[in-house]
N, C-alpha and C. Protein backbone atom coordinates (compact mmCIF):
# COMPACT_ATOMS: atom_id res chain seq x y z
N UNK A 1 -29.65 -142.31 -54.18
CA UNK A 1 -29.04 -141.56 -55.26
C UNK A 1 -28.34 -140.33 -54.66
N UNK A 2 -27.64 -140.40 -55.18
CA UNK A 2 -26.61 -138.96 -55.08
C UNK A 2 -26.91 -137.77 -55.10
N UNK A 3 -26.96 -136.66 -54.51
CA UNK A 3 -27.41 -135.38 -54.59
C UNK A 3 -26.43 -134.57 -55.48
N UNK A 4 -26.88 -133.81 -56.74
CA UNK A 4 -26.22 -133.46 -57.74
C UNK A 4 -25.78 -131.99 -57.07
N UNK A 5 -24.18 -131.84 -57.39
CA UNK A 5 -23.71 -130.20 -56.91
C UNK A 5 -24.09 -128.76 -57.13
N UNK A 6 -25.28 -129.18 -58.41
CA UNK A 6 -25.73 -127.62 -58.93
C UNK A 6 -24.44 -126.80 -59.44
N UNK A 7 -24.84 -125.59 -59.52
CA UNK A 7 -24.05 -124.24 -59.83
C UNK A 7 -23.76 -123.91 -59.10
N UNK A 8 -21.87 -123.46 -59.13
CA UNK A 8 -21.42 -122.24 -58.47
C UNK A 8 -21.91 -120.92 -58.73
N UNK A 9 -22.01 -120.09 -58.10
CA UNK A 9 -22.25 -118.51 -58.53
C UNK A 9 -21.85 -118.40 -59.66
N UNK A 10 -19.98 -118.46 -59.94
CA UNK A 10 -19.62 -118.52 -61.25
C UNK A 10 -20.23 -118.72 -62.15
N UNK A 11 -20.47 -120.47 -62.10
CA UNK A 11 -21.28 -120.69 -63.36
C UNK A 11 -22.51 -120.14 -63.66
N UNK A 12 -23.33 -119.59 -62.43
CA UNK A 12 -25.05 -119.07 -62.66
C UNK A 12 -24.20 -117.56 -63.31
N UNK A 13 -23.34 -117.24 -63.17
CA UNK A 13 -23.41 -115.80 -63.77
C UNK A 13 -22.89 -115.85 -64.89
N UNK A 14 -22.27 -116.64 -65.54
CA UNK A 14 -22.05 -117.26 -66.55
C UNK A 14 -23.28 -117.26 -67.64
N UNK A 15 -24.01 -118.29 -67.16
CA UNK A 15 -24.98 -118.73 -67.97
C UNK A 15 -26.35 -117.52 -67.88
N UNK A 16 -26.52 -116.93 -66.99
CA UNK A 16 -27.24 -115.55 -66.97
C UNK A 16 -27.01 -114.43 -68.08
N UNK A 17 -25.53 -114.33 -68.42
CA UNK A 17 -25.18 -113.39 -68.84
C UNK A 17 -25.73 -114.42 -70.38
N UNK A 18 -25.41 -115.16 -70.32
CA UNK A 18 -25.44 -116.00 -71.86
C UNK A 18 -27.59 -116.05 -72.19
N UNK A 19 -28.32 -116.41 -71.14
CA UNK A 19 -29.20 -116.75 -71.35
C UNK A 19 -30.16 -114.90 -71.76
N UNK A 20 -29.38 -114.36 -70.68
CA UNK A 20 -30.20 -112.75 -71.47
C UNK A 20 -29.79 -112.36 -72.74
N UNK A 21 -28.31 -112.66 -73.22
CA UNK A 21 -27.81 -112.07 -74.50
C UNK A 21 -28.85 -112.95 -75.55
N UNK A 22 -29.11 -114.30 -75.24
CA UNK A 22 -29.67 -115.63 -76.32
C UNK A 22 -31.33 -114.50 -75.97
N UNK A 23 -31.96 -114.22 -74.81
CA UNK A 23 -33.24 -113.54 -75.49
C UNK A 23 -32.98 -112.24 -76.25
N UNK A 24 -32.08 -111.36 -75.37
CA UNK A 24 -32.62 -110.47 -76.36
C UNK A 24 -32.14 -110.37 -77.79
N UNK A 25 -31.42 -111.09 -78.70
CA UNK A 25 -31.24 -111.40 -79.58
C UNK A 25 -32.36 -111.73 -80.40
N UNK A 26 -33.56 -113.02 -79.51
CA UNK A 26 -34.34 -113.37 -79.87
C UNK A 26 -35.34 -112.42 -79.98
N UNK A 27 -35.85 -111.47 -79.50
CA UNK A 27 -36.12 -110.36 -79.22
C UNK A 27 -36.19 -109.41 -80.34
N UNK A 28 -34.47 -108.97 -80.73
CA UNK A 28 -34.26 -108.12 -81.83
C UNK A 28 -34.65 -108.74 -83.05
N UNK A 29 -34.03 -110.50 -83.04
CA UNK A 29 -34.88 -111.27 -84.62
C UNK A 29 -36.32 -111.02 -84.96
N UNK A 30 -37.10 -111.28 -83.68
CA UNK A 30 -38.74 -111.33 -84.07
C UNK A 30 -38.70 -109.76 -84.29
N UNK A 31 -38.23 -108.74 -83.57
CA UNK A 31 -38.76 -107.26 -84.26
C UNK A 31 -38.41 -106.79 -86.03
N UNK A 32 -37.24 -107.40 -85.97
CA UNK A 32 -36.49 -107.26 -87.32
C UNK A 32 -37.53 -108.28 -88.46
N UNK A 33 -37.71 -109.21 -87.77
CA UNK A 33 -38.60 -110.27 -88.85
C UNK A 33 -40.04 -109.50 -89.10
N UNK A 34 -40.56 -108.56 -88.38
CA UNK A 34 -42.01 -108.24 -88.15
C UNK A 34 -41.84 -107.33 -89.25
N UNK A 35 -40.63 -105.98 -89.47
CA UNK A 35 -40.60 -105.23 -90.32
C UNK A 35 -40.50 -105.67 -91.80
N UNK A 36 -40.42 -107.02 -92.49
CA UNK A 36 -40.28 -107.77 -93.15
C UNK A 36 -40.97 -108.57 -93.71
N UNK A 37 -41.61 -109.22 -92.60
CA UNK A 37 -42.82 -109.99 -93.18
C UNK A 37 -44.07 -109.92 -92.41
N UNK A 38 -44.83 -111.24 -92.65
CA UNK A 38 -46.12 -110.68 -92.31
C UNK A 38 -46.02 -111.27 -90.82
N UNK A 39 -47.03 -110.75 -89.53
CA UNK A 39 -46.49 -110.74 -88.50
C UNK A 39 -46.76 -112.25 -87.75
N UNK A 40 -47.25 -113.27 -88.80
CA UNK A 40 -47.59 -114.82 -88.80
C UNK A 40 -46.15 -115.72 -88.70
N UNK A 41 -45.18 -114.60 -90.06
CA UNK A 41 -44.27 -115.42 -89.39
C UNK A 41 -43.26 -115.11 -88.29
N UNK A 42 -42.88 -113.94 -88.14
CA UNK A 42 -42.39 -113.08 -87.21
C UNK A 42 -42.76 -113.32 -85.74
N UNK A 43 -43.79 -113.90 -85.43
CA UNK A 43 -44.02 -114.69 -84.56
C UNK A 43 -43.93 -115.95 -83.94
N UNK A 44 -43.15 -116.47 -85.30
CA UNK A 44 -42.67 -118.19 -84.86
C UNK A 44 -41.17 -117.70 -83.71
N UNK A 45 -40.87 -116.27 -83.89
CA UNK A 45 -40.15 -116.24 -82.73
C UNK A 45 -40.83 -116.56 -81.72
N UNK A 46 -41.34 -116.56 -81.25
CA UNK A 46 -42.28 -116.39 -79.77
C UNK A 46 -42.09 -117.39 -79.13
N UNK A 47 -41.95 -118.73 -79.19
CA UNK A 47 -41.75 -119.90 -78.54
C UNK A 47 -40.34 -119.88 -78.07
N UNK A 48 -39.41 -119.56 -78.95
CA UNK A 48 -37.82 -119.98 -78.41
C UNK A 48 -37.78 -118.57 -77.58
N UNK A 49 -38.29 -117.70 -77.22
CA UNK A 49 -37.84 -116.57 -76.22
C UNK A 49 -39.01 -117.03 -75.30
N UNK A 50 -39.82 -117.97 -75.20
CA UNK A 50 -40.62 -117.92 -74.20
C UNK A 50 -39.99 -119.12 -73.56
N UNK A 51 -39.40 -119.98 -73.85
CA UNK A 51 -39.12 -121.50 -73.64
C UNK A 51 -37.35 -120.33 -72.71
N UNK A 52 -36.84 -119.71 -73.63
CA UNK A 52 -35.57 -119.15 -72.64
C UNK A 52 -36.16 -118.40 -71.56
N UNK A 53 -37.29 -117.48 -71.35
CA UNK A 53 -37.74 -117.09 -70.03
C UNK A 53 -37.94 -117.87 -69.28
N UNK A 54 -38.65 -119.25 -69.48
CA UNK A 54 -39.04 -119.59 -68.81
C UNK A 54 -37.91 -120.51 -67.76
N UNK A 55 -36.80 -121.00 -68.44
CA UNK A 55 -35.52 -121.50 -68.17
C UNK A 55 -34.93 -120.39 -67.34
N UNK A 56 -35.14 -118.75 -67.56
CA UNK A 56 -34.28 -118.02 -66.00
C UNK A 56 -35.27 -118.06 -65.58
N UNK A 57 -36.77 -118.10 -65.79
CA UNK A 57 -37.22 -118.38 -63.87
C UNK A 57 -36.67 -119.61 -63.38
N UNK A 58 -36.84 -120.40 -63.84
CA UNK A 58 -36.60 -121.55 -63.02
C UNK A 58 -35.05 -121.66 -62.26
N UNK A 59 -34.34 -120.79 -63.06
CA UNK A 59 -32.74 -121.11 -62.71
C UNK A 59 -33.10 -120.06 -61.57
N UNK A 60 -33.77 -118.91 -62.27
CA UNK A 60 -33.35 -117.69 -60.73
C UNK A 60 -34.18 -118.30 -59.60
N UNK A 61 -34.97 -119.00 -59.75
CA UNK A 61 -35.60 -119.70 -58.45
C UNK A 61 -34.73 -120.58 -57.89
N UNK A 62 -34.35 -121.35 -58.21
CA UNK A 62 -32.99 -122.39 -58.19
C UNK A 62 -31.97 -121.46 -57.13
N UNK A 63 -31.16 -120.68 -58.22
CA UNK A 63 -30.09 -119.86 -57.31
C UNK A 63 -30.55 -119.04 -56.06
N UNK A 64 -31.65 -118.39 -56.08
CA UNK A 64 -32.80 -118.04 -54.70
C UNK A 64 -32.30 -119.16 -53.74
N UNK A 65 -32.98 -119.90 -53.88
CA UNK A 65 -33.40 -121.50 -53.02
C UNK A 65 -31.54 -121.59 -52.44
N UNK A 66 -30.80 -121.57 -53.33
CA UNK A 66 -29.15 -121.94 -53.22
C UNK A 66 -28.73 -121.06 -52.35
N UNK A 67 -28.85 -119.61 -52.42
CA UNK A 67 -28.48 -118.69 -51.73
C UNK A 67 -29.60 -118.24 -50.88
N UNK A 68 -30.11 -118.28 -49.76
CA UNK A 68 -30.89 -117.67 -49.44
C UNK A 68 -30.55 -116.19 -48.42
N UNK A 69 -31.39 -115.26 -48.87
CA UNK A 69 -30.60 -114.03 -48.01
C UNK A 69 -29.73 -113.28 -48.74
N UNK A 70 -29.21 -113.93 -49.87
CA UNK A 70 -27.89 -113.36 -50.73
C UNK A 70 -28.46 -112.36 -51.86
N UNK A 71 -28.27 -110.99 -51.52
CA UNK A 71 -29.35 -110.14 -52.66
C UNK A 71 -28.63 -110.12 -53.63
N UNK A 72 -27.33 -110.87 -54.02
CA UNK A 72 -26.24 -110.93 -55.37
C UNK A 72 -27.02 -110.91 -56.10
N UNK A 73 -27.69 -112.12 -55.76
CA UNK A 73 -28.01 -113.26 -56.81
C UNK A 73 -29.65 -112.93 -57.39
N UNK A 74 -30.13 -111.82 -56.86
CA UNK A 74 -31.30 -111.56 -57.42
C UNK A 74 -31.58 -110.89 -58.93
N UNK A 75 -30.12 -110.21 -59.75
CA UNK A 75 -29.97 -109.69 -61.02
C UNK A 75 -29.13 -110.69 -61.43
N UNK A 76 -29.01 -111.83 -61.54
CA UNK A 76 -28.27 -112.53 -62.03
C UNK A 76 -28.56 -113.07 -63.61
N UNK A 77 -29.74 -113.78 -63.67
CA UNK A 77 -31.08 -114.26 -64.29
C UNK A 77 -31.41 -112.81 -65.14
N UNK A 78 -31.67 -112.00 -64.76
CA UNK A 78 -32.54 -110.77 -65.15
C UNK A 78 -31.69 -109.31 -65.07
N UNK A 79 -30.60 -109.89 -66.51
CA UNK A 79 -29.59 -108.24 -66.03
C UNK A 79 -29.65 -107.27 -67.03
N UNK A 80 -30.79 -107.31 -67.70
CA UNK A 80 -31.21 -106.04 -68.28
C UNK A 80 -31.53 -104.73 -67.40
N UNK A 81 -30.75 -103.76 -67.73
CA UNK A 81 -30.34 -102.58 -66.57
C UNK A 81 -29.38 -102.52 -65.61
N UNK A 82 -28.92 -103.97 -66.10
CA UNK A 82 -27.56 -103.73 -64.74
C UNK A 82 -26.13 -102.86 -65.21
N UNK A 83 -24.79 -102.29 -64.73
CA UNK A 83 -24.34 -101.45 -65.48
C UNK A 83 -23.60 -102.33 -66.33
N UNK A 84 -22.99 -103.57 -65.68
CA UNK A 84 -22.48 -104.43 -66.44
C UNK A 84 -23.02 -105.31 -67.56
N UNK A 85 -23.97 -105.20 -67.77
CA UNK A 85 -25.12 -105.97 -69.34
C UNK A 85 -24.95 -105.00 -70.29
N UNK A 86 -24.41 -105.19 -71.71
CA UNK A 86 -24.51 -104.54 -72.49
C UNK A 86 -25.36 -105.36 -73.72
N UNK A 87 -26.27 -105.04 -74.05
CA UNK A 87 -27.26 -105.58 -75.24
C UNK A 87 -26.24 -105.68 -76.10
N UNK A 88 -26.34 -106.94 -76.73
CA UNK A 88 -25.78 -107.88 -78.43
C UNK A 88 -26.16 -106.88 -79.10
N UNK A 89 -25.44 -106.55 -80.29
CA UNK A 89 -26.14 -105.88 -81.50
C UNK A 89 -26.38 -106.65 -82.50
């Protein structure tokens, strides 16, 4: 079988930028849902922001493994605080 090409940088920074905006969104819903209701349901957030964490470890391990040595690629996955991430409203 064929060895599949993976991600360019491009695309991992791409989908980084997309996969932090999709949590913390998820993030702001469950806080916004908590002020609202009771915190039983406000918590059915909890799975779809844990199921997206768990998707940038695996990718930032991935792009690690791809690049090795390359400290780019270590905020890629995880760019809350970087100057270029600006939080969704």
């Amino acid at each position: 079988m064929a060895k599949k090409p993976g991600y360019t940088l491009d695309q991992h920074e791409k989908l980084g930028l997309e996969l932090q905006a999709m949590r913390d969104r998820l993030v702001k819903i469950q806080v916004e849902l908590s002020h609202a209701y009771p915190i039983k349901l406000a918590s059915k957030a909890d799975p779809a922001c844990k199921a997206v964490d768990a998707l940038r470890c695996a990718l930032d391990d991935q792009i690690c493994k791809e690049h090795p040595g390359n400290k780019d690629v270590l905020r890629v996955y995880y760019r809350a605080g970087r100057a270029d991430y600006k939080e969704p409203e």
